[in-house]
Protein backbone atom coordinates (compact mmCIF):
# COMPACT_ATOMS: atom_id res chain seq x y z
CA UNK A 1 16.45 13.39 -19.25
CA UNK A 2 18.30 13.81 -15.90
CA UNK A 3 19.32 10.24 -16.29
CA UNK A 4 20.23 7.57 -18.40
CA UNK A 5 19.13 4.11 -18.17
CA UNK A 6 21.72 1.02 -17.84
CA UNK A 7 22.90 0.56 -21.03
CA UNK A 8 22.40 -3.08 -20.96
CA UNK A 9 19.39 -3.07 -20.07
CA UNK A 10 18.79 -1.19 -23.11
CA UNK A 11 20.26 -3.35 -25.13
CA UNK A 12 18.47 -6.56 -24.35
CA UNK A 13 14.75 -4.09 -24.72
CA UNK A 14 16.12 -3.27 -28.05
CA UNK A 15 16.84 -7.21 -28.68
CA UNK A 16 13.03 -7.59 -28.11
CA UNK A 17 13.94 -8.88 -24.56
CA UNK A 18 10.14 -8.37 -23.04
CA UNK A 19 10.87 -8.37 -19.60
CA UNK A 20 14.06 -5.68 -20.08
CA UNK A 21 11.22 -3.80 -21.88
CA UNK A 22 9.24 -4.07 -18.98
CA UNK A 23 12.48 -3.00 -16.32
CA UNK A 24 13.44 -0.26 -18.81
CA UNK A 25 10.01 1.28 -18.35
CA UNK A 26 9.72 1.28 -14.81
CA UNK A 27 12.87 3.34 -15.14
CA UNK A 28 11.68 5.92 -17.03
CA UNK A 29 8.22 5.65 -14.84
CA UNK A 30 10.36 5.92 -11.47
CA UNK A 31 11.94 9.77 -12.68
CA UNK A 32 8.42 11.18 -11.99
CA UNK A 33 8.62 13.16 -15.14
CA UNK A 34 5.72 13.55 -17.53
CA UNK A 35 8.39 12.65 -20.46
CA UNK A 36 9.44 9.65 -18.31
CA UNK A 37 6.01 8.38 -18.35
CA UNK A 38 5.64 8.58 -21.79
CA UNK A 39 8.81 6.56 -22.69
CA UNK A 40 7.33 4.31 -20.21
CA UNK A 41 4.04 3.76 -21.81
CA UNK A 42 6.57 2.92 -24.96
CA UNK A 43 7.99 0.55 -23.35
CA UNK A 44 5.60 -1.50 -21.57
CA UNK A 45 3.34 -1.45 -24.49
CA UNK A 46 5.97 -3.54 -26.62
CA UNK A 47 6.48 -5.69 -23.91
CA UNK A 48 2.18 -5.96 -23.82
CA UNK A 49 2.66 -7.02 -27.66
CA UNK A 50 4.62 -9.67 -26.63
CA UNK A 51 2.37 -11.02 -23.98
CA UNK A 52 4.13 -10.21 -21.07
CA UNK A 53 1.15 -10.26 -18.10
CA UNK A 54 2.89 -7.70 -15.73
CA UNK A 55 3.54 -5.15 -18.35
CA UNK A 56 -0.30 -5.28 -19.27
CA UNK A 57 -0.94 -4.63 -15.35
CA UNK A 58 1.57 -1.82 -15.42
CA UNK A 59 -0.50 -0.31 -18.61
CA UNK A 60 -3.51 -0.63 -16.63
CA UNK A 61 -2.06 1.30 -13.76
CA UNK A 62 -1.52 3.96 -15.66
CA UNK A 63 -4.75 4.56 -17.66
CA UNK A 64 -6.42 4.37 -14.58
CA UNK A 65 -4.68 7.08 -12.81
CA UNK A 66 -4.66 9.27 -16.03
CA UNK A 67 -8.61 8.55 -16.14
CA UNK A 68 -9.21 5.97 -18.33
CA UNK A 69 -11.07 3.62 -16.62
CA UNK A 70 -12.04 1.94 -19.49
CA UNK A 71 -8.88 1.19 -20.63
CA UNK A 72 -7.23 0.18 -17.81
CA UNK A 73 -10.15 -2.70 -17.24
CA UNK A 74 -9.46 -4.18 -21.14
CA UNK A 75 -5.42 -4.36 -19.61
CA UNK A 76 -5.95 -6.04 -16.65
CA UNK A 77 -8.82 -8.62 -18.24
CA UNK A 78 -5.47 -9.78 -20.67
CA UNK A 79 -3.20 -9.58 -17.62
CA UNK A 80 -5.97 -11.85 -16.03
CA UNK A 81 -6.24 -13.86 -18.91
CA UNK A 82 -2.51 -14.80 -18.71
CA UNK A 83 -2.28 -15.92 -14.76
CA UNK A 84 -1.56 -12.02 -13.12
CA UNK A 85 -3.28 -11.64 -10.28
CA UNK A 86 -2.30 -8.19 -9.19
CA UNK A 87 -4.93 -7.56 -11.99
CA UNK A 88 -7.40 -8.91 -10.44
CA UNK A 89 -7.69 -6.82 -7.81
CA UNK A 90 -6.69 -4.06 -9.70
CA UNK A 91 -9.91 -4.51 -11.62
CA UNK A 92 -11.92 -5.76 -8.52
CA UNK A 93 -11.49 -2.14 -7.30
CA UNK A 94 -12.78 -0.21 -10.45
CA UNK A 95 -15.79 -2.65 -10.37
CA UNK A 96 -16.04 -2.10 -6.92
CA UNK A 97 -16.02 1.79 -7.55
CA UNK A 98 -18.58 1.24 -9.91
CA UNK A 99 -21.01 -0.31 -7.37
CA UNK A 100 -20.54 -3.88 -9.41
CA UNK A 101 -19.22 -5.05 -5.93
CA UNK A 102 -20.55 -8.82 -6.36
CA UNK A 103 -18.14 -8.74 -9.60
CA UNK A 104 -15.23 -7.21 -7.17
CA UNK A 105 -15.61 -9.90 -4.21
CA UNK A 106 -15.02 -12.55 -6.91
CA UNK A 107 -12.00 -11.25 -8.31
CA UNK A 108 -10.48 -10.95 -4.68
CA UNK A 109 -11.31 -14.29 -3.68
CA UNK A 110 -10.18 -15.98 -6.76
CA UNK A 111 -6.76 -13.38 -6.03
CA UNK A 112 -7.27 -14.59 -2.56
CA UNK A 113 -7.31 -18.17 -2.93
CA UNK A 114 -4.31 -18.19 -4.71
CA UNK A 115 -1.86 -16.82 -2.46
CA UNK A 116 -2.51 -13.00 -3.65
CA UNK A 117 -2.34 -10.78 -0.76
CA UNK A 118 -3.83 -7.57 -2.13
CA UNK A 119 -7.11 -10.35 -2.52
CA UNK A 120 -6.49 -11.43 0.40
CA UNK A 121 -6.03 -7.67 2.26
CA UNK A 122 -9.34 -6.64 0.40
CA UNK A 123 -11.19 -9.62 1.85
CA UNK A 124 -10.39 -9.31 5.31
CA UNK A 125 -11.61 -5.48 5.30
CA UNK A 126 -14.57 -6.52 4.16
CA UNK A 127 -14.70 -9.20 6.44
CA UNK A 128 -13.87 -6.79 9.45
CA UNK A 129 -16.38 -4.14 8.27
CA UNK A 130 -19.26 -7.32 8.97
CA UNK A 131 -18.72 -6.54 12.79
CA UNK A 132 -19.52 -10.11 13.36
CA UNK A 133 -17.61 -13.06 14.85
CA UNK A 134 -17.82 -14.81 11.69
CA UNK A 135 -16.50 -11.82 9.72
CA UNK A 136 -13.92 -11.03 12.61
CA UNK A 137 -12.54 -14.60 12.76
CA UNK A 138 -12.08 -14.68 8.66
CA UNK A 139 -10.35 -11.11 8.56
CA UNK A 140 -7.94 -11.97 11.26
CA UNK A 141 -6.80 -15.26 9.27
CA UNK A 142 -6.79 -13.30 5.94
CA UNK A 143 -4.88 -10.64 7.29
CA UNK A 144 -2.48 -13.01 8.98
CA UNK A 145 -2.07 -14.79 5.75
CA UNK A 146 -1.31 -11.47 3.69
CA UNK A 147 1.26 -9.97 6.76
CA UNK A 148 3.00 -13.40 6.49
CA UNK A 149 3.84 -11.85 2.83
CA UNK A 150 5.36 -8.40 4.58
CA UNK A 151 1.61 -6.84 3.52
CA UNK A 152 1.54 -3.54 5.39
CA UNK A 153 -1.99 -3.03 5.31
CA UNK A 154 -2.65 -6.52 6.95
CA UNK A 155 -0.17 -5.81 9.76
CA UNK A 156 -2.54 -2.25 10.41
CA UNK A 157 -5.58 -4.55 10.02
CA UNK A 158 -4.24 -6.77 12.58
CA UNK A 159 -3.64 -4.13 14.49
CA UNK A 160 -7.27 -2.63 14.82
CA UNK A 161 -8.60 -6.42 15.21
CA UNK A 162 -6.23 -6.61 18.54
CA UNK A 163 -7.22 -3.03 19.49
CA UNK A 164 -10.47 -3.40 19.55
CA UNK A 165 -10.77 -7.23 20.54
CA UNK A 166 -12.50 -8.55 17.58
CA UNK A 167 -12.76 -12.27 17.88
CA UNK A 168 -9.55 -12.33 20.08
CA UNK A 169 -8.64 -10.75 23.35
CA UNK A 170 -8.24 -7.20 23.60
CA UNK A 171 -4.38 -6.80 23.62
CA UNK A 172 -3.07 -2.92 23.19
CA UNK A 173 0.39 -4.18 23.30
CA UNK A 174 0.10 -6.39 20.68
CA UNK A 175 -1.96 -4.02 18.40
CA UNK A 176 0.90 -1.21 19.27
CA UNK A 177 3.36 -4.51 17.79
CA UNK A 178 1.64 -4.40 14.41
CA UNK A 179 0.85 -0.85 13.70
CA UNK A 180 5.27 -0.06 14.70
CA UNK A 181 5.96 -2.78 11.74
CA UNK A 182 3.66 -1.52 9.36
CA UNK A 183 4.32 2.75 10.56
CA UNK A 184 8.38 1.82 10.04
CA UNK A 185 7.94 0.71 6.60
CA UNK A 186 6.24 3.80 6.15
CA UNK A 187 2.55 2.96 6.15
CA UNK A 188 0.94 6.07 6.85
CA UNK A 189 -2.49 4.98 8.77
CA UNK A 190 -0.40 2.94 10.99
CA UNK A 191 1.97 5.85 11.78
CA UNK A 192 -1.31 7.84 12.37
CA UNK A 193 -2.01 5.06 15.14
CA UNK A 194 1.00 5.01 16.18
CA UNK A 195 1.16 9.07 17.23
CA UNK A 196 -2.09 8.45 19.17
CA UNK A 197 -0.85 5.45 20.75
CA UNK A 198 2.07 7.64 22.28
CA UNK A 199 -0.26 10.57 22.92
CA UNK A 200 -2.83 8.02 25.08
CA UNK A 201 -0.48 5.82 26.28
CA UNK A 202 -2.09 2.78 24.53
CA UNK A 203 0.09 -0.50 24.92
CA UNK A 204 2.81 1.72 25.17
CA UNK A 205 4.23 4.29 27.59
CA UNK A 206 2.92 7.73 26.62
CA UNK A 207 5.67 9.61 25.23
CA UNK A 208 4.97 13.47 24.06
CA UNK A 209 8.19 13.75 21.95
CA UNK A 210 7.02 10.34 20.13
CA UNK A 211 3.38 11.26 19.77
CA UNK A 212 4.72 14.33 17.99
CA UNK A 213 7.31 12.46 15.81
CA UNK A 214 4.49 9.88 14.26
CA UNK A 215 2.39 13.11 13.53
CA UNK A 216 5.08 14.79 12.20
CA UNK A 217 6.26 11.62 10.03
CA UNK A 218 2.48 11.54 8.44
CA UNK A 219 1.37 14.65 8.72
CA UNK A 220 1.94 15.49 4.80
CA UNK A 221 -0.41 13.22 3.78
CA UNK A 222 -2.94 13.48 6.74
CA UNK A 223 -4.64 16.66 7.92
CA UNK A 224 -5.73 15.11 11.03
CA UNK A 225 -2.13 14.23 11.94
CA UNK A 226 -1.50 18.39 11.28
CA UNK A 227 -4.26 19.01 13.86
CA UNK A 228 -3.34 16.39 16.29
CA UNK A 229 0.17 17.79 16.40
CA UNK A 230 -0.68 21.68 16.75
CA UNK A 231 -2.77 20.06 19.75
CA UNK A 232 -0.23 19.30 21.71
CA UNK A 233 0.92 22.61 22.33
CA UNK A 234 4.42 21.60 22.62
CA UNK A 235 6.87 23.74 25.13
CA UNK A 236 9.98 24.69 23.55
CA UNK A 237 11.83 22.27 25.32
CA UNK A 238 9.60 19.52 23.59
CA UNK A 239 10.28 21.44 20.17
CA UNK A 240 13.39 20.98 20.61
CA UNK A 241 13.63 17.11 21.50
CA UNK A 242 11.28 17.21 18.54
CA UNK A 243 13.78 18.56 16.03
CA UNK A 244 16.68 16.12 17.72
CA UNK A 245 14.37 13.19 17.14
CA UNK A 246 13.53 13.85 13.81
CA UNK A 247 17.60 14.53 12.75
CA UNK A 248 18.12 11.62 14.17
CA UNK A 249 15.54 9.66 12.34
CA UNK A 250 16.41 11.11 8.82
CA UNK A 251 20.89 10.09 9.57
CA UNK A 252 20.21 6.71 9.76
């Protein structure tokens, strides 16, 4: 393997340590390499055995992105069992995927109502997706609640509720506010906003070399982004800001 992990922390996993078992798997997990993942699934499986919660969760994770669905449910139901809520929303979404979305909404309000702000996140979509005042009033206060915990995708929900005015006053400046804190931590619908924002001028002065930075920043993982920046037919004086921006962005 490219690289070794801490020999300490090796140690104390060896010593039956459950939650260096735990760190020493998300170190192999974090190489990206399919033999990484398997020493991984080592790992976090003894510290399962020993009933650590988050090492169940991180089990679950994995069978469900490998496919099995199945599996991952019967680790986060023990997770669950044992107080983690990640799990419950975790399992709230492959219940939700499975049209059992009753089952989901209970799992993120029990996630919810204990401080969880994934719960809370999923909640106040669903609330916003309502389009009424009711449902407007309780996303805004369950998204507050989950940005107050540096959740990203509450800070981009707050910023569509202020966008669009949705039980509050319309307020582009404060909407631009949100979407910049969650697009600089690298949240990649709110850098989508962000571009437009520039492009438009919306609660911000329209900027072409900005507009084209966003879209740039996102445009790996959004197609639209790729569109919206070929759009703008840039000069080759703007192409050139562009690349200066972007250097500039990537030395600090």
């Amino acid at each position: 393997m490219a690289e070794a992990p801490p020999p300490d922390l090796v140690a104390a996993a060896e010593s039956g340590d459950a939650e260096a078992q735990n760190e020493l798997g998300k170190f192999y997990l974090a190489l990206g390499s399919a033999e990484g993942t398997e020493f991984a699934k080592v790992w976090f499986r003894r510290a399962a055995d020993q009933g650590l919660p988050k090492a169940m969760h991180n089990l679950g994770v994995l069978d469900y992105y490998e496919g099995r669905k199945g599996s991952a449910q019967r680790w986060y139901a023990a997770a669950i069992e044992r107080g983690w809520l990640n799990s419950a929303v975790a399992l709230g979404v492959i219940l939700e995927e499975a049209g059992r979305v009753d089952e989901a909404m209970k799992l993120y309000e029990v996630a919810a109502q204990k401080g969880n702000a994934d719960g809370q996140v999923r909640l106040a979509d669903k609330a916003f997706d309502l389009n009424t005042e009711e449902g407007d009033i309780r996303s805004r206060h369950l998204s507050e609640l989950a940005a107050a915990q540096g959740n990203m995708d509450a800070e981009c929900q707050l910023g569509w509720i202020y966008h669009e005015g949705r039980a509050v006053e319309r307020d582009p400046k404060r909407a631009f506010s949100h979407w910049m804190r969650a697009a600089l931590s690298g949240h990649p619908g709110s850098q989508f906003m962000i571009a437009v924002a520039y492009e438009v001028g919306a609660g911000v002065e329209a900027d072409r070399i900005e507009s084209a930075f966003w879209y740039t920043r996102v445009a790996p993982v959004n197609e639209q982004a790729r569109y919206m920046l070929e759009s703008l037919k840039l000069s080759s004086d703007e192409k050139a800001a562009l690349e200066l921006r972007l250097r500039q962005a990537t030395s600090h």
